[in-house]
C-alpha atoms as a PDB file:
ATOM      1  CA  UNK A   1      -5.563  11.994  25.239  1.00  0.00           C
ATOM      2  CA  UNK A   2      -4.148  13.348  22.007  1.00  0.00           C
ATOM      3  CA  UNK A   3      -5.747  15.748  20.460  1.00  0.00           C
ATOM      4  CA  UNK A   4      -6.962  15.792  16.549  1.00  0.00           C
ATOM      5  CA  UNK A   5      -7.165  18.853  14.351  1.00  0.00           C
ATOM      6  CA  UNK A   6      -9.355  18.534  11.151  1.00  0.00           C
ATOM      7  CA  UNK A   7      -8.335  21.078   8.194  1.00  0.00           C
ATOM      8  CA  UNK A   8     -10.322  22.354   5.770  1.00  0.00           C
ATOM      9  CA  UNK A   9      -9.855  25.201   2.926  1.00  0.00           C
ATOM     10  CA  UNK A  10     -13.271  27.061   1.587  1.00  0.00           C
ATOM     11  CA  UNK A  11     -14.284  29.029  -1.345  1.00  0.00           C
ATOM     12  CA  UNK A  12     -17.685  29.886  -1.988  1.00  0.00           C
ATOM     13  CA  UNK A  13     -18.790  26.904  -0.488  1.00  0.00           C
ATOM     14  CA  UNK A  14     -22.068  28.427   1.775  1.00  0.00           C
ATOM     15  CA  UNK A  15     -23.715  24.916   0.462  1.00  0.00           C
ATOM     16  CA  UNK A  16     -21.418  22.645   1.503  1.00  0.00           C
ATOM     17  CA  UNK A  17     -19.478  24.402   4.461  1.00  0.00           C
ATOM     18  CA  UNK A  18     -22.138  23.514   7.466  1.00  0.00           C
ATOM     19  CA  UNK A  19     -22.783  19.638   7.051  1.00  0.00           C
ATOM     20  CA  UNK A  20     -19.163  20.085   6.426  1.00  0.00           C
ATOM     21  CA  UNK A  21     -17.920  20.987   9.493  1.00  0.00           C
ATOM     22  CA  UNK A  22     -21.002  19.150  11.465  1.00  0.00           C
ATOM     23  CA  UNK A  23     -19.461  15.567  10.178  1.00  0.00           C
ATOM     24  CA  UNK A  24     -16.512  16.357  12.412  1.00  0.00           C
ATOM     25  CA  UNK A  25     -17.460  18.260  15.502  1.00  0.00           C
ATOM     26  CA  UNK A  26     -15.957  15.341  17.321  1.00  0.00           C
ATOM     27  CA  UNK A  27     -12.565  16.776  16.679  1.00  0.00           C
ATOM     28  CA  UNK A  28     -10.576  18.796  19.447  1.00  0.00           C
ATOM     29  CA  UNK A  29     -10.068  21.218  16.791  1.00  0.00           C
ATOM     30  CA  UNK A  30     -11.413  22.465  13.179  1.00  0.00           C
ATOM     31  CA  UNK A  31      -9.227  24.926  11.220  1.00  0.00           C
ATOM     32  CA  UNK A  32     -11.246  26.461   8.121  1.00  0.00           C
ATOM     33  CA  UNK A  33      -9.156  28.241   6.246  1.00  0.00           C
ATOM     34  CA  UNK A  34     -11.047  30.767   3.576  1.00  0.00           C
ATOM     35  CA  UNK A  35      -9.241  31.749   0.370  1.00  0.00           C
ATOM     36  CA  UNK A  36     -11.515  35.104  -0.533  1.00  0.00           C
ATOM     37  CA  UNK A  37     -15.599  34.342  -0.348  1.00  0.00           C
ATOM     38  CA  UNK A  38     -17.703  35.942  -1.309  1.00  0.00           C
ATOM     39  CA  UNK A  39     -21.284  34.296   0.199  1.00  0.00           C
ATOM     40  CA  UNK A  40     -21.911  33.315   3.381  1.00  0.00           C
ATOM     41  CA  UNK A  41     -18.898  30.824   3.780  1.00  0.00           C
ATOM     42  CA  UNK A  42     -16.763  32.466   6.406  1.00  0.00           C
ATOM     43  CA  UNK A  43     -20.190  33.222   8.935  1.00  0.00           C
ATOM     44  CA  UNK A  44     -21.199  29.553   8.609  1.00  0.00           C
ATOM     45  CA  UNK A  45     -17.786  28.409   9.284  1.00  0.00           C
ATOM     46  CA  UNK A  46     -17.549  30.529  11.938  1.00  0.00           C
ATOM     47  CA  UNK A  47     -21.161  28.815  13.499  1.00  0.00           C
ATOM     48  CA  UNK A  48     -18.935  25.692  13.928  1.00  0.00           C
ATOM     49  CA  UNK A  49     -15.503  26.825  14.894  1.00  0.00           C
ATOM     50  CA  UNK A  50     -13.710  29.599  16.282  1.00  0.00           C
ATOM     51  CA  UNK A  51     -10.600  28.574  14.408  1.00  0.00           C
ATOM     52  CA  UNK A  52     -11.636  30.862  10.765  1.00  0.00           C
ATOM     53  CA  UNK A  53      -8.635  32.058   9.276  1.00  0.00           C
ATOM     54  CA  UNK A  54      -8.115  33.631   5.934  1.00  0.00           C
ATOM     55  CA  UNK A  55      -5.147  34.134   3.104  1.00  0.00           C
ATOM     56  CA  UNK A  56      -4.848  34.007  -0.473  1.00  0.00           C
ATOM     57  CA  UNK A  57      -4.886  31.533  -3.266  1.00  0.00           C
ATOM     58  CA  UNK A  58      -1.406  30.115  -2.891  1.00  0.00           C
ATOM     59  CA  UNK A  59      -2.485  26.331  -5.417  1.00  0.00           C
ATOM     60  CA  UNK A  60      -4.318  23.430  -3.340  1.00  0.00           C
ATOM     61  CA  UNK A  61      -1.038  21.979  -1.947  1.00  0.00           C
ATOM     62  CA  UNK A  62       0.785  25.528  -0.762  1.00  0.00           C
ATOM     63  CA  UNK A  63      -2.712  26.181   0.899  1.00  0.00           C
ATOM     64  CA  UNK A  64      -3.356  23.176   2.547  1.00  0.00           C
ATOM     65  CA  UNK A  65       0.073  23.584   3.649  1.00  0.00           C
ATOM     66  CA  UNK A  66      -0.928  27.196   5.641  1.00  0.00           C
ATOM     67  CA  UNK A  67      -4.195  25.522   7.038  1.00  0.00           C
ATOM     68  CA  UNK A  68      -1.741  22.607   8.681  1.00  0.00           C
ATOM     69  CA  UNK A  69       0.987  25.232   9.913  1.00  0.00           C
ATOM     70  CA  UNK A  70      -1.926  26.354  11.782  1.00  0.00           C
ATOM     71  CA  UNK A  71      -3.274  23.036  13.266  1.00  0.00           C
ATOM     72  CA  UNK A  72      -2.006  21.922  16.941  1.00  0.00           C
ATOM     73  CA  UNK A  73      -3.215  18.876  17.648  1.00  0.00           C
ATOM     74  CA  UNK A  74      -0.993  16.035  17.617  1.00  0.00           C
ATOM     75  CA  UNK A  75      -3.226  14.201  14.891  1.00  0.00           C
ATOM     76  CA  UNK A  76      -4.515  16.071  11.553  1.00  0.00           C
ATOM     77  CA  UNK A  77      -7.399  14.956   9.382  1.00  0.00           C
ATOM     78  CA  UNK A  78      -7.706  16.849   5.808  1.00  0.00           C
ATOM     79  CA  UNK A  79     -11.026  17.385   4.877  1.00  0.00           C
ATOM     80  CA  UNK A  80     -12.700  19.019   1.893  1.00  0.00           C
ATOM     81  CA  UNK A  81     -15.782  20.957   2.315  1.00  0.00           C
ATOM     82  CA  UNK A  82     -18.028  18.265  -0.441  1.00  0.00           C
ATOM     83  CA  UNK A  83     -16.789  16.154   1.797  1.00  0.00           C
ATOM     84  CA  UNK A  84     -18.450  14.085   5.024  1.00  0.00           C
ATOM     85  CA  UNK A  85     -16.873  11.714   7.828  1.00  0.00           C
ATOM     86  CA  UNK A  86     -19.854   9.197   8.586  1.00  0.00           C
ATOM     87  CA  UNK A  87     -20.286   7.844  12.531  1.00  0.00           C
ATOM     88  CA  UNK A  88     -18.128   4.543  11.453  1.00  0.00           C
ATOM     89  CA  UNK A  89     -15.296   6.520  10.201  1.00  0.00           C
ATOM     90  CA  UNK A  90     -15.323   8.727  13.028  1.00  0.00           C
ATOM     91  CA  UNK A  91     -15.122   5.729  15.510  1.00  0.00           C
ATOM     92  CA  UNK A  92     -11.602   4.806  13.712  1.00  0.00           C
ATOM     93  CA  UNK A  93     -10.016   7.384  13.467  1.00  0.00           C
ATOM     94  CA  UNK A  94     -10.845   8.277  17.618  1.00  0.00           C
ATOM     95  CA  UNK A  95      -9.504   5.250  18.219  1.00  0.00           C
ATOM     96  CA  UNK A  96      -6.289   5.452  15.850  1.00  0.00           C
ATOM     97  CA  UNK A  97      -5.712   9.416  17.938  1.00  0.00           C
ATOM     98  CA  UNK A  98      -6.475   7.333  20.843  1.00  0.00           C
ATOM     99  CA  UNK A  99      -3.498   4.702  20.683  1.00  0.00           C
ATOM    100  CA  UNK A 100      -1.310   7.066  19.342  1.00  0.00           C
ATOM    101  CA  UNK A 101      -1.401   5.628  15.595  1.00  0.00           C
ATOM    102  CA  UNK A 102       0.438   2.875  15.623  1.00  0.00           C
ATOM    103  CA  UNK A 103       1.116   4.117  12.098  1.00  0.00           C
ATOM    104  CA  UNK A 104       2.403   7.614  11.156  1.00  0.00           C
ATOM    105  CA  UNK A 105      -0.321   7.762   8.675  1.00  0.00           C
ATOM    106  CA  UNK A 106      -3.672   5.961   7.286  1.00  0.00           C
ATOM    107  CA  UNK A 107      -5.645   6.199   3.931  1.00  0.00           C
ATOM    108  CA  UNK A 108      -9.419   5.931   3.463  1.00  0.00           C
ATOM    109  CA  UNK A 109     -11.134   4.835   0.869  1.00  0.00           C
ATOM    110  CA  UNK A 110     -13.917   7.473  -0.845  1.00  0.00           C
ATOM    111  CA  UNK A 111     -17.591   7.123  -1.677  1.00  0.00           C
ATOM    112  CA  UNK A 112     -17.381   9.214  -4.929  1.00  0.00           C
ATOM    113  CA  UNK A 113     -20.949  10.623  -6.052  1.00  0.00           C
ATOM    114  CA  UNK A 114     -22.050  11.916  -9.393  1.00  0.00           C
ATOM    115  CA  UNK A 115     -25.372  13.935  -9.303  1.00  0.00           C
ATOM    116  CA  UNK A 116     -26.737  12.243  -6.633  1.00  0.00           C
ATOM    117  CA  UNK A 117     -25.449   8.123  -7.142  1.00  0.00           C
ATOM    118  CA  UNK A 118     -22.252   6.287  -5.658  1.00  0.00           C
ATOM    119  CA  UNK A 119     -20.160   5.616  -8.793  1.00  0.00           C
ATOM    120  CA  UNK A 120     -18.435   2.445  -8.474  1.00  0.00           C
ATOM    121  CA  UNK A 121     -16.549   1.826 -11.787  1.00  0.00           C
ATOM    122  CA  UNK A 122     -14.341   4.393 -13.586  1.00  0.00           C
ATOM    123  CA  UNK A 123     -11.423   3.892 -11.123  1.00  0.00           C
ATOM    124  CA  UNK A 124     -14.087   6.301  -8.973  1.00  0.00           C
ATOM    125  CA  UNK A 125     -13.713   3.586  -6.261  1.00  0.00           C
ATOM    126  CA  UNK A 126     -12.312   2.737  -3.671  1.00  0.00           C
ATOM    127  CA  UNK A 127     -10.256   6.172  -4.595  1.00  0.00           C
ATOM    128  CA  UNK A 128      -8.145   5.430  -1.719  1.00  0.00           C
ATOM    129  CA  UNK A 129      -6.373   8.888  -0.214  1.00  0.00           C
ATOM    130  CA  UNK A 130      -4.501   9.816   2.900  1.00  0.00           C
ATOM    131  CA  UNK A 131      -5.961  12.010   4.835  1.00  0.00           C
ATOM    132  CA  UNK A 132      -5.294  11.127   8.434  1.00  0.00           C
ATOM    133  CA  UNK A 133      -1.756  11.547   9.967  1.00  0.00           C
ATOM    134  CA  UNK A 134       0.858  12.398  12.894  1.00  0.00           C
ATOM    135  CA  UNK A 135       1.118  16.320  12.655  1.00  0.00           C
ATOM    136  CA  UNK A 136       5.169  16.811  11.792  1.00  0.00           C
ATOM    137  CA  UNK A 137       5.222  13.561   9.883  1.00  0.00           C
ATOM    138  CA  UNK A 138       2.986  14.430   6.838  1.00  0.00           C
ATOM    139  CA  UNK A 139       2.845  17.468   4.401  1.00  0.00           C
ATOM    140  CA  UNK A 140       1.197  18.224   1.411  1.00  0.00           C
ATOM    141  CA  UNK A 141       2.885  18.151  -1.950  1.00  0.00           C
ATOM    142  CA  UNK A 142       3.345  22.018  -3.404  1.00  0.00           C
ATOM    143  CA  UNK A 143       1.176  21.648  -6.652  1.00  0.00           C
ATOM    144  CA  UNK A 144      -1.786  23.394  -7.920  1.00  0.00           C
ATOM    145  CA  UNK A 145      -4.052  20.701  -8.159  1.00  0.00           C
ATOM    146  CA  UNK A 146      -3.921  17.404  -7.523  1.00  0.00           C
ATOM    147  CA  UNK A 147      -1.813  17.438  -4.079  1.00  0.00           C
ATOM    148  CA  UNK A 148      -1.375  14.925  -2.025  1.00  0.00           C
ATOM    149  CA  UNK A 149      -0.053  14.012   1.513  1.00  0.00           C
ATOM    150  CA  UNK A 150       3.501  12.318   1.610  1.00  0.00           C
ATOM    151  CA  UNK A 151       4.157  11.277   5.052  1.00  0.00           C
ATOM    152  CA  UNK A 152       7.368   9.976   6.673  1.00  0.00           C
ATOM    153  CA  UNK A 153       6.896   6.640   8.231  1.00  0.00           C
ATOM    154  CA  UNK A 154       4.559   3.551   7.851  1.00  0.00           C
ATOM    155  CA  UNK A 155       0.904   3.970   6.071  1.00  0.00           C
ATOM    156  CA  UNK A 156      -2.310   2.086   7.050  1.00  0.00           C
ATOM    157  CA  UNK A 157      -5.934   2.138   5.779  1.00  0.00           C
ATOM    158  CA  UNK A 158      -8.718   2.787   7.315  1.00  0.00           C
ATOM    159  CA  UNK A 159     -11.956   0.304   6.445  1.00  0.00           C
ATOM    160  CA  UNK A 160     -14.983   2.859   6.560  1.00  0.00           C
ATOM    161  CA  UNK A 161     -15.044   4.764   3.250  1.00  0.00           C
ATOM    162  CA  UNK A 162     -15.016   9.099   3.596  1.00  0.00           C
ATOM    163  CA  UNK A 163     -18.241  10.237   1.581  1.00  0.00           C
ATOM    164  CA  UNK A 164     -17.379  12.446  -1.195  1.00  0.00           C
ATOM    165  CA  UNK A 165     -20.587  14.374  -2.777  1.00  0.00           C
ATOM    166  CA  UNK A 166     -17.950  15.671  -5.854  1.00  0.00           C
ATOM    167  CA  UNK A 167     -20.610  16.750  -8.407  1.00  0.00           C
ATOM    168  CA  UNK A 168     -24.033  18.153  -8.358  1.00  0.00           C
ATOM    169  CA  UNK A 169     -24.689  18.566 -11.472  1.00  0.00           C
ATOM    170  CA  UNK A 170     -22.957  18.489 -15.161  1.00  0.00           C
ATOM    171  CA  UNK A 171     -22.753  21.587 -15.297  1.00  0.00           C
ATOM    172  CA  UNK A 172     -20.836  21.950 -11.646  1.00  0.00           C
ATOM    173  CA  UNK A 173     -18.272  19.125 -13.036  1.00  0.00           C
ATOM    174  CA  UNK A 174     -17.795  21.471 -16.738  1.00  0.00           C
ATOM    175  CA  UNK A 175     -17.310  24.619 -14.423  1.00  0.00           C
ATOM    176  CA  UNK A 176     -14.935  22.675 -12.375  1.00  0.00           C
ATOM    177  CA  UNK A 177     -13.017  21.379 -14.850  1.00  0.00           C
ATOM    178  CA  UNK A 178     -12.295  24.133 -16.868  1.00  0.00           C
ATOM    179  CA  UNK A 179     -10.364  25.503 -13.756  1.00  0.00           C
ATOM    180  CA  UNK A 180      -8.905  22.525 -12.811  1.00  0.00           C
ATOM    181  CA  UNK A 181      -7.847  21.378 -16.704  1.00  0.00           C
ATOM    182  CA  UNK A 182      -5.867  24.901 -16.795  1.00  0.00           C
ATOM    183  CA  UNK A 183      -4.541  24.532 -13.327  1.00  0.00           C
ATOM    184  CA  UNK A 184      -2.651  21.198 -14.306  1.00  0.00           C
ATOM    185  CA  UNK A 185      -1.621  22.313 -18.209  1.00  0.00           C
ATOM    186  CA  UNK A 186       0.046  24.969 -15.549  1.00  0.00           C
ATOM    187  CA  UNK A 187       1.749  22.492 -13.619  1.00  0.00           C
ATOM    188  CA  UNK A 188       2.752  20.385 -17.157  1.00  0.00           C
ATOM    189  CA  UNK A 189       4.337  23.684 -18.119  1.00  0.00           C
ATOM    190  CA  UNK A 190       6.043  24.024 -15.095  1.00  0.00           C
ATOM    191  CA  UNK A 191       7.839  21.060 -15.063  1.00  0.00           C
ATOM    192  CA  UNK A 192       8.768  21.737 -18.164  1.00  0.00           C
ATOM    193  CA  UNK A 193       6.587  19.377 -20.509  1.00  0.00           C
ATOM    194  CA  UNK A 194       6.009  19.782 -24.030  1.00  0.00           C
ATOM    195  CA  UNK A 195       2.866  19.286 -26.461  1.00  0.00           C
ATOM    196  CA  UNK A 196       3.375  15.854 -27.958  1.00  0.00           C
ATOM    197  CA  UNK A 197       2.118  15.743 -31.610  1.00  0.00           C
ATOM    198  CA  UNK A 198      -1.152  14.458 -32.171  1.00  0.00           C
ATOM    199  CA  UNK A 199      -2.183  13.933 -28.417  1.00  0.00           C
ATOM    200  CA  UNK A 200      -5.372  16.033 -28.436  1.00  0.00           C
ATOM    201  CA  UNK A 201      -6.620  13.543 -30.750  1.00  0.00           C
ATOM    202  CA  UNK A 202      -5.097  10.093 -29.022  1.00  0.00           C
ATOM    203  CA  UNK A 203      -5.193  10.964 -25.026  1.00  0.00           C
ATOM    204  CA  UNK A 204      -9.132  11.931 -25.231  1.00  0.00           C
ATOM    205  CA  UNK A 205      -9.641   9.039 -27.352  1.00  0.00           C
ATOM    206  CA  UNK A 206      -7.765   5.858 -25.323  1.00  0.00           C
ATOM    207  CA  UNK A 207      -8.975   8.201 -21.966  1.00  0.00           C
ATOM    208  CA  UNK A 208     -12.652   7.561 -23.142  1.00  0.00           C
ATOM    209  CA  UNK A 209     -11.641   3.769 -24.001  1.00  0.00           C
ATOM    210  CA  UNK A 210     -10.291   2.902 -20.951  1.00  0.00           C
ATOM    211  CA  UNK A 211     -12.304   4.665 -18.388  1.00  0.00           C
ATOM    212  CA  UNK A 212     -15.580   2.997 -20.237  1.00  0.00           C
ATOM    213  CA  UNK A 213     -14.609  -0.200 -21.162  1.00  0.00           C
ATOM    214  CA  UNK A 214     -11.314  -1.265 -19.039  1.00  0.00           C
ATOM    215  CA  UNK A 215     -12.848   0.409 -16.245  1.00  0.00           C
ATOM    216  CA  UNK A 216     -16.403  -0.954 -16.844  1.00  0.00           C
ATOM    217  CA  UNK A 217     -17.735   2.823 -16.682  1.00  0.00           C
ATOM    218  CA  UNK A 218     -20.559   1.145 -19.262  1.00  0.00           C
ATOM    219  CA  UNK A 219     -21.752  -0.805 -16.321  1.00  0.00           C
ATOM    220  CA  UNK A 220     -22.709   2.377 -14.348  1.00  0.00           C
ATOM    221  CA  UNK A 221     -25.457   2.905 -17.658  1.00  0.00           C
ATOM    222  CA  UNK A 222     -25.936   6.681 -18.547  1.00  0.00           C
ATOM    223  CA  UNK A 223     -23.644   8.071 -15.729  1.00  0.00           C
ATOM    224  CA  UNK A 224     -21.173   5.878 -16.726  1.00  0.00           C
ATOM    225  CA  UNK A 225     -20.999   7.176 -20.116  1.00  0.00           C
ATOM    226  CA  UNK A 226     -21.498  11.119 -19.317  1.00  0.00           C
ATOM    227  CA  UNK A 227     -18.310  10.719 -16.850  1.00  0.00           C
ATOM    228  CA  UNK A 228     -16.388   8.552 -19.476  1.00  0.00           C
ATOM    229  CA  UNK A 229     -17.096  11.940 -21.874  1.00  0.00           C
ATOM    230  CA  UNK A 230     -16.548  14.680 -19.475  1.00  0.00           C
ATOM    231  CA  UNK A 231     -13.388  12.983 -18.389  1.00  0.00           C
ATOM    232  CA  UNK A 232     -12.057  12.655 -21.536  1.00  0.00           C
ATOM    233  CA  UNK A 233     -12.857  16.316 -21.964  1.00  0.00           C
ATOM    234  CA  UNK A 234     -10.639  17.041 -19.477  1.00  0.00           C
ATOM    235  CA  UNK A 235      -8.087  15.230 -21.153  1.00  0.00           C
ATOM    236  CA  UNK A 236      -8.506  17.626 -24.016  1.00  0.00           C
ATOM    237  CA  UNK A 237      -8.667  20.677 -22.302  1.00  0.00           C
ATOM    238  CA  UNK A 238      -5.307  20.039 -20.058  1.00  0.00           C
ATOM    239  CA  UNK A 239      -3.500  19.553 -23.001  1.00  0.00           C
ATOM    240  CA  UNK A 240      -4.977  22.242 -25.440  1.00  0.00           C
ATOM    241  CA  UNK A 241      -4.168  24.886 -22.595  1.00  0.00           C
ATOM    242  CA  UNK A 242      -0.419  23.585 -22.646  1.00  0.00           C
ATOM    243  CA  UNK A 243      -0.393  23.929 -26.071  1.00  0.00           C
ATOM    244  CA  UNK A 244      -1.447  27.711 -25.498  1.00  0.00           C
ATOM    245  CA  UNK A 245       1.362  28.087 -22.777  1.00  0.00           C
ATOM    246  CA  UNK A 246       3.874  26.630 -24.060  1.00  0.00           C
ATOM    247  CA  UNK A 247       2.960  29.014 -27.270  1.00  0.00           C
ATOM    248  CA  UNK A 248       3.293  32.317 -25.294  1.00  0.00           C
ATOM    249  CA  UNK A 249      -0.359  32.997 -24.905  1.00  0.00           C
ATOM    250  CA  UNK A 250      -2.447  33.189 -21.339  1.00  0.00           C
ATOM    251  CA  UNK A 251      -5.170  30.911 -20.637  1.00  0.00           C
ATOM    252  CA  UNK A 252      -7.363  33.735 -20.707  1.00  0.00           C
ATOM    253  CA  UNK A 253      -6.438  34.748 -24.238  1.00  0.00           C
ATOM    254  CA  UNK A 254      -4.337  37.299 -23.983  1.00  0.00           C
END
């Protein structure tokens, strides 16, 4: 039978790590990958696999990247560690390893939750993204944030949604996305984008428009609206922090 490696990268993630890894102990193979903790990540890890292996920060996709050079089974599944593959979910994607595909990769849908409740609106679901696929046919996109799988060949989906536990807390999702606002201004100035005049006024402003009325984030009541906010936040802070790049200055402030 083919055999199915699940990846994972960690940070500090001693709360999330263990139910983690427990979701797919049905896998021939689990390769954590740890980028520097400092808690009690690696040793729970460790609990679950023997396959612990560490290396710096290299962005999300350049990361990911290492922890599938590393995987030898002839299927990978890319997991994150807020992350959990439900019993349904793990019956398809056996049986997909099982037959050999057909397909050279498949998307699943995610179960995105917001301090505690399944979010439905916002464009929060289904959130389809594609994790399963044929090791040698699929790699990650080299970006800091954001990455994604591009594989060679024909894509499926997958019906049982992947349950994604994102956000705690508002305070987890502000935390987060101050790191993840400057990691994409990053990429912007990369590529070699420019500010746009006026666009930290207009982008937060038609972001909060469309995410809670064209997306019917008011339908989701006070969670609705606190996403529609903190997502047009983000929208702020990505492009404030390419202003400050592109102006010579570090995101720090120096």
């Amino acid at each position: 039978m083919p055999r199915l490696s699940v990846i994972v990268i960690a940070l500090n993630q001693e709360a999330n790590i263990g139910e983690c890894l427990k979701s797919v102990s049905f896998a021939d193979e689990i390769v954590v990958v740890d980028t520097g903790s400092t808690d009690r990540t690696v040793e729970l890890a460790r609990a679950c696999t023997d396959r612990v292996l560490t290396t710096d920060w290299q962005g999300f996709g350049r990361t990911k990247n290492y922890a599938l050079d590393q995987a030898r089974g002839d299927w990978v599944f890319s997991l994150d560690t807020d992350e959990r593959v439900p019993p349904a979910l793990q019956e398809e994607i056996m049986a997909v390893v099982a037959a050999g595909g057909p397909l050279n990769g498949y998307r699943v849908a995610r179960k995105n939750y917001f301090c505690g409740r399944w979010i439905r609106h916002l464009g929060w679901y289904p959130d389809y993204t594609l994790r399963l696929f044929r090791r040698g046919r699929g790699r990650f996109r080299d970006r800091e944030v954001h990455e994604e799988v591009v594989v060679a060949g024909s894509v499926g989906t997958l019906k049982t949604p992947l349950e994604h536990y994102s956000y705690r807390s508002v305070s987890e999702y502000v935390a987060r996305m101050d790191r993840y606002a400057r990691l994409a201004a990053q990429e912007l100035a990369k590529a070699g984008r420019r500010p746009l005049p006026g666009e930290l006024f207009f982008r937060p402003f038609f972001s909060f428009l469309h995410l809670y009325f064209i997306r019917r984030g008011f339908l989701e009541g006070t969670p609705g609206y606190t996403l529609a906010v903190l997502m047009s936040m983000y929208k702020f802070l990505k492009y404030y922090y390419l202003r400050e790049l592109t102006r010579g200055r570090d995101l720090d402030g120096h």
